[in-house]
N, C-alpha and C. Protein backbone atom coordinates (compact mmCIF):
# COMPACT_ATOMS: atom_id res chain seq x y z
N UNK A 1 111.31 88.14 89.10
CA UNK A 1 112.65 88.34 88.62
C UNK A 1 112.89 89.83 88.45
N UNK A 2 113.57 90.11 88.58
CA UNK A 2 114.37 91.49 88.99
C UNK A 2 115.45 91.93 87.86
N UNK A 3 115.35 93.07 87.28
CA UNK A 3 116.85 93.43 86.07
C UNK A 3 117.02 94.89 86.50
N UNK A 4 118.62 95.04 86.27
CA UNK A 4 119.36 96.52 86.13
C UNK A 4 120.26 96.46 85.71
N UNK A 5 120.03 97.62 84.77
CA UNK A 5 121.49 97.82 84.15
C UNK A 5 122.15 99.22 84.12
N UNK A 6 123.15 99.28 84.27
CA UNK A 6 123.73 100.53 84.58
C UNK A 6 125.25 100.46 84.27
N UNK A 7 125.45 101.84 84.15
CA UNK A 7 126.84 101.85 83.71
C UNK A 7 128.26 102.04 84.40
N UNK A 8 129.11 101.99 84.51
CA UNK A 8 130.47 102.47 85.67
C UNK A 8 130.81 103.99 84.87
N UNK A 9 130.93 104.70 85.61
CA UNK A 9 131.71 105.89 85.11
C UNK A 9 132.91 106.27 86.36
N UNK A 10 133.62 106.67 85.10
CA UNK A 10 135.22 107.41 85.83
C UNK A 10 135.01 108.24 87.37
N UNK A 11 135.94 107.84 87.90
CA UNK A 11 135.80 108.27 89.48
C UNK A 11 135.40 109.78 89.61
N UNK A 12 136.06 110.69 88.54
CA UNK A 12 135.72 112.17 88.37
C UNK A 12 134.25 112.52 88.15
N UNK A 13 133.66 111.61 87.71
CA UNK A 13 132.20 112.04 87.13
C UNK A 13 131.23 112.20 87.98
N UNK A 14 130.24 113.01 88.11
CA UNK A 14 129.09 112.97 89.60
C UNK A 14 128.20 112.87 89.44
N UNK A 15 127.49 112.11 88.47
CA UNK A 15 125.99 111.37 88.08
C UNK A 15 126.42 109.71 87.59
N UNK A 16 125.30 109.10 87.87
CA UNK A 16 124.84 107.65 86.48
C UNK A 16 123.49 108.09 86.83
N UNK A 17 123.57 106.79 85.78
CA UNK A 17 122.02 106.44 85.93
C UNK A 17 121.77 104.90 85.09
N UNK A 18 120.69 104.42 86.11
CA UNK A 18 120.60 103.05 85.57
C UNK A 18 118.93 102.97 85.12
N UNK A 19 118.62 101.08 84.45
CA UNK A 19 117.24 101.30 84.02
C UNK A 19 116.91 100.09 85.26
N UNK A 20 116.10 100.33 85.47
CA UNK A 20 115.27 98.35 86.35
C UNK A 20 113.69 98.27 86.05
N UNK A 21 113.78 96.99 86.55
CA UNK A 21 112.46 96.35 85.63
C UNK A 21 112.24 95.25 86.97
N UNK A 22 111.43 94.95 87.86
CA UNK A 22 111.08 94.73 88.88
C UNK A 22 109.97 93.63 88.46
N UNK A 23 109.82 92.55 88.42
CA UNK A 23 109.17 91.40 88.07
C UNK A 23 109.13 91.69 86.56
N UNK A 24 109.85 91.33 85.99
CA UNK A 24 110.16 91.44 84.28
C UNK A 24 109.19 90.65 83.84
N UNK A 25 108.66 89.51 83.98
CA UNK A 25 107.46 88.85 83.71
C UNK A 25 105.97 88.94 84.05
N UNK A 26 106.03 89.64 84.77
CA UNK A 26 104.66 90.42 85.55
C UNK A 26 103.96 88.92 85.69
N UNK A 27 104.57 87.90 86.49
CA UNK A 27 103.69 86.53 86.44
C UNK A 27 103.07 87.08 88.57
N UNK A 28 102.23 86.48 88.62
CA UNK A 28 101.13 86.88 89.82
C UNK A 28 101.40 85.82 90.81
N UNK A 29 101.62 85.85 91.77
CA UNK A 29 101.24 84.95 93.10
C UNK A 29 100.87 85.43 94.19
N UNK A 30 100.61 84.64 94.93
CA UNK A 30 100.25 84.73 96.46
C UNK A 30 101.32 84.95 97.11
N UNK A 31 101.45 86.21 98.16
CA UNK A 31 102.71 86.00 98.65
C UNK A 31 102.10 85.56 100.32
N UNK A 32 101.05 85.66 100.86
CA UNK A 32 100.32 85.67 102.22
C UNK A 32 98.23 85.41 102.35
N UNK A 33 98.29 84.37 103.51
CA UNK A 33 96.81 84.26 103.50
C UNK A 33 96.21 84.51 104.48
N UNK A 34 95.46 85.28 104.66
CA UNK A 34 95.33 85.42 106.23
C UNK A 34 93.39 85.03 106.52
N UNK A 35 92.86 84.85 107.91
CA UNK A 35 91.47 84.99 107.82
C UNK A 35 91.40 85.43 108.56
N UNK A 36 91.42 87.12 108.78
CA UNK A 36 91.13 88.02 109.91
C UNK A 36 89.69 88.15 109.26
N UNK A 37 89.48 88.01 107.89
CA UNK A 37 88.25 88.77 108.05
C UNK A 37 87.21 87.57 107.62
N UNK A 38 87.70 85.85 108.00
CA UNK A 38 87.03 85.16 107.78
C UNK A 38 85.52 85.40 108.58
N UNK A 39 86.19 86.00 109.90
CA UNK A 39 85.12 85.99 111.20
C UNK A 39 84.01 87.36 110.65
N UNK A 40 84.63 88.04 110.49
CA UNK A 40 83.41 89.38 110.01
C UNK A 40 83.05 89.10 108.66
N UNK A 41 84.05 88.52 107.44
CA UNK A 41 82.71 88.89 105.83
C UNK A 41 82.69 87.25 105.91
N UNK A 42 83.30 86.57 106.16
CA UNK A 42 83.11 84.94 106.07
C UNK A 42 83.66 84.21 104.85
N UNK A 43 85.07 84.85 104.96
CA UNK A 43 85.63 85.00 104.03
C UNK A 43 87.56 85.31 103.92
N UNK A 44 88.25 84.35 103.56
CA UNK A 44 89.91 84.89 104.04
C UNK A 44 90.17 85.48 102.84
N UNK A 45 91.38 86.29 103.12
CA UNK A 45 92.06 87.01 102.43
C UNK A 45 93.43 86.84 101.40
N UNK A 46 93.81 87.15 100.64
CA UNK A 46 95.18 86.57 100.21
C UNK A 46 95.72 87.81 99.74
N UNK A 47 97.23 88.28 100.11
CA UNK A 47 98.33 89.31 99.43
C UNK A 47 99.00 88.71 97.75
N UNK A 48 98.67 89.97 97.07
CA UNK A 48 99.30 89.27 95.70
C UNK A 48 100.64 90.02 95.38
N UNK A 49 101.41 90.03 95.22
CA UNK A 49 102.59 90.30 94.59
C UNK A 49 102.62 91.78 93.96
N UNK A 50 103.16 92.07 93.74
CA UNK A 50 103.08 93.79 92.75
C UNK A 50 103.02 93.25 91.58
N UNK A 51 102.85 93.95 90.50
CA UNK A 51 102.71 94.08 89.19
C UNK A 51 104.42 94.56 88.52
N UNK A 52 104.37 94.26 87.48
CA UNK A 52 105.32 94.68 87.01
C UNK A 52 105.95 96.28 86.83
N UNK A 53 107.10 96.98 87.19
CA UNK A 53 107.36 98.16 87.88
C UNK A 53 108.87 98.35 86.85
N UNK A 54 108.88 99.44 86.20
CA UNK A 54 109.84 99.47 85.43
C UNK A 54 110.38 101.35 85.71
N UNK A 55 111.62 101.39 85.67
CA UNK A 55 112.17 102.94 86.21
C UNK A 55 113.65 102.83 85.73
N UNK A 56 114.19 104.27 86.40
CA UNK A 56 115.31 104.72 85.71
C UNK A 56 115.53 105.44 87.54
N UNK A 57 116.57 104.97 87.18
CA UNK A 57 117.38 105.53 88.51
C UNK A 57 118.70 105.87 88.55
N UNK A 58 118.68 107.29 88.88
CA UNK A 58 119.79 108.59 88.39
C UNK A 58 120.33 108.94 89.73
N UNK A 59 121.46 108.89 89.96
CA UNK A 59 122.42 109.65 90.84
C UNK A 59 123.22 110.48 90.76
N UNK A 60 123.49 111.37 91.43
CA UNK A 60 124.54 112.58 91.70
C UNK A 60 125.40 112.11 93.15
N UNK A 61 126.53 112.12 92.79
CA UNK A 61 127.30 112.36 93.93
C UNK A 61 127.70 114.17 94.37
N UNK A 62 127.52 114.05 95.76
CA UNK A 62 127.47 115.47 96.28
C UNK A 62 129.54 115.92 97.00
């Protein structure tokens, strides 16, 4: 699950800035399984998800 929040400012103004929070629950899954490397370690692989990722994201209009 995914959040942002940010604000509207007046057409004159030439920055925002918002906050986000990128898996707000930091819950884990599998997103892919593969067995490329069943054949060499004898053994498949699995992709996990990112971790939870939280930022601030600021703009300027030029």
């Amino acid at each position: 699950m995914a959040w942002k929040a940010g604000g509207n400012t007046p057409n004159n103004w030439l920055h925002a800035a918002a906050l986000y929070v990128n898996n707000l629950f930091d819950k884990r899954y599998v997103t892919g399984i593969g067995n490329t490397s069943a054949s060499v370690l004898g053994t498949p692989y699995a992709s996990v998800n990112r971790p939870r990722q939280v930022g601030v994201e600021l703009r300027v209009n030029m």
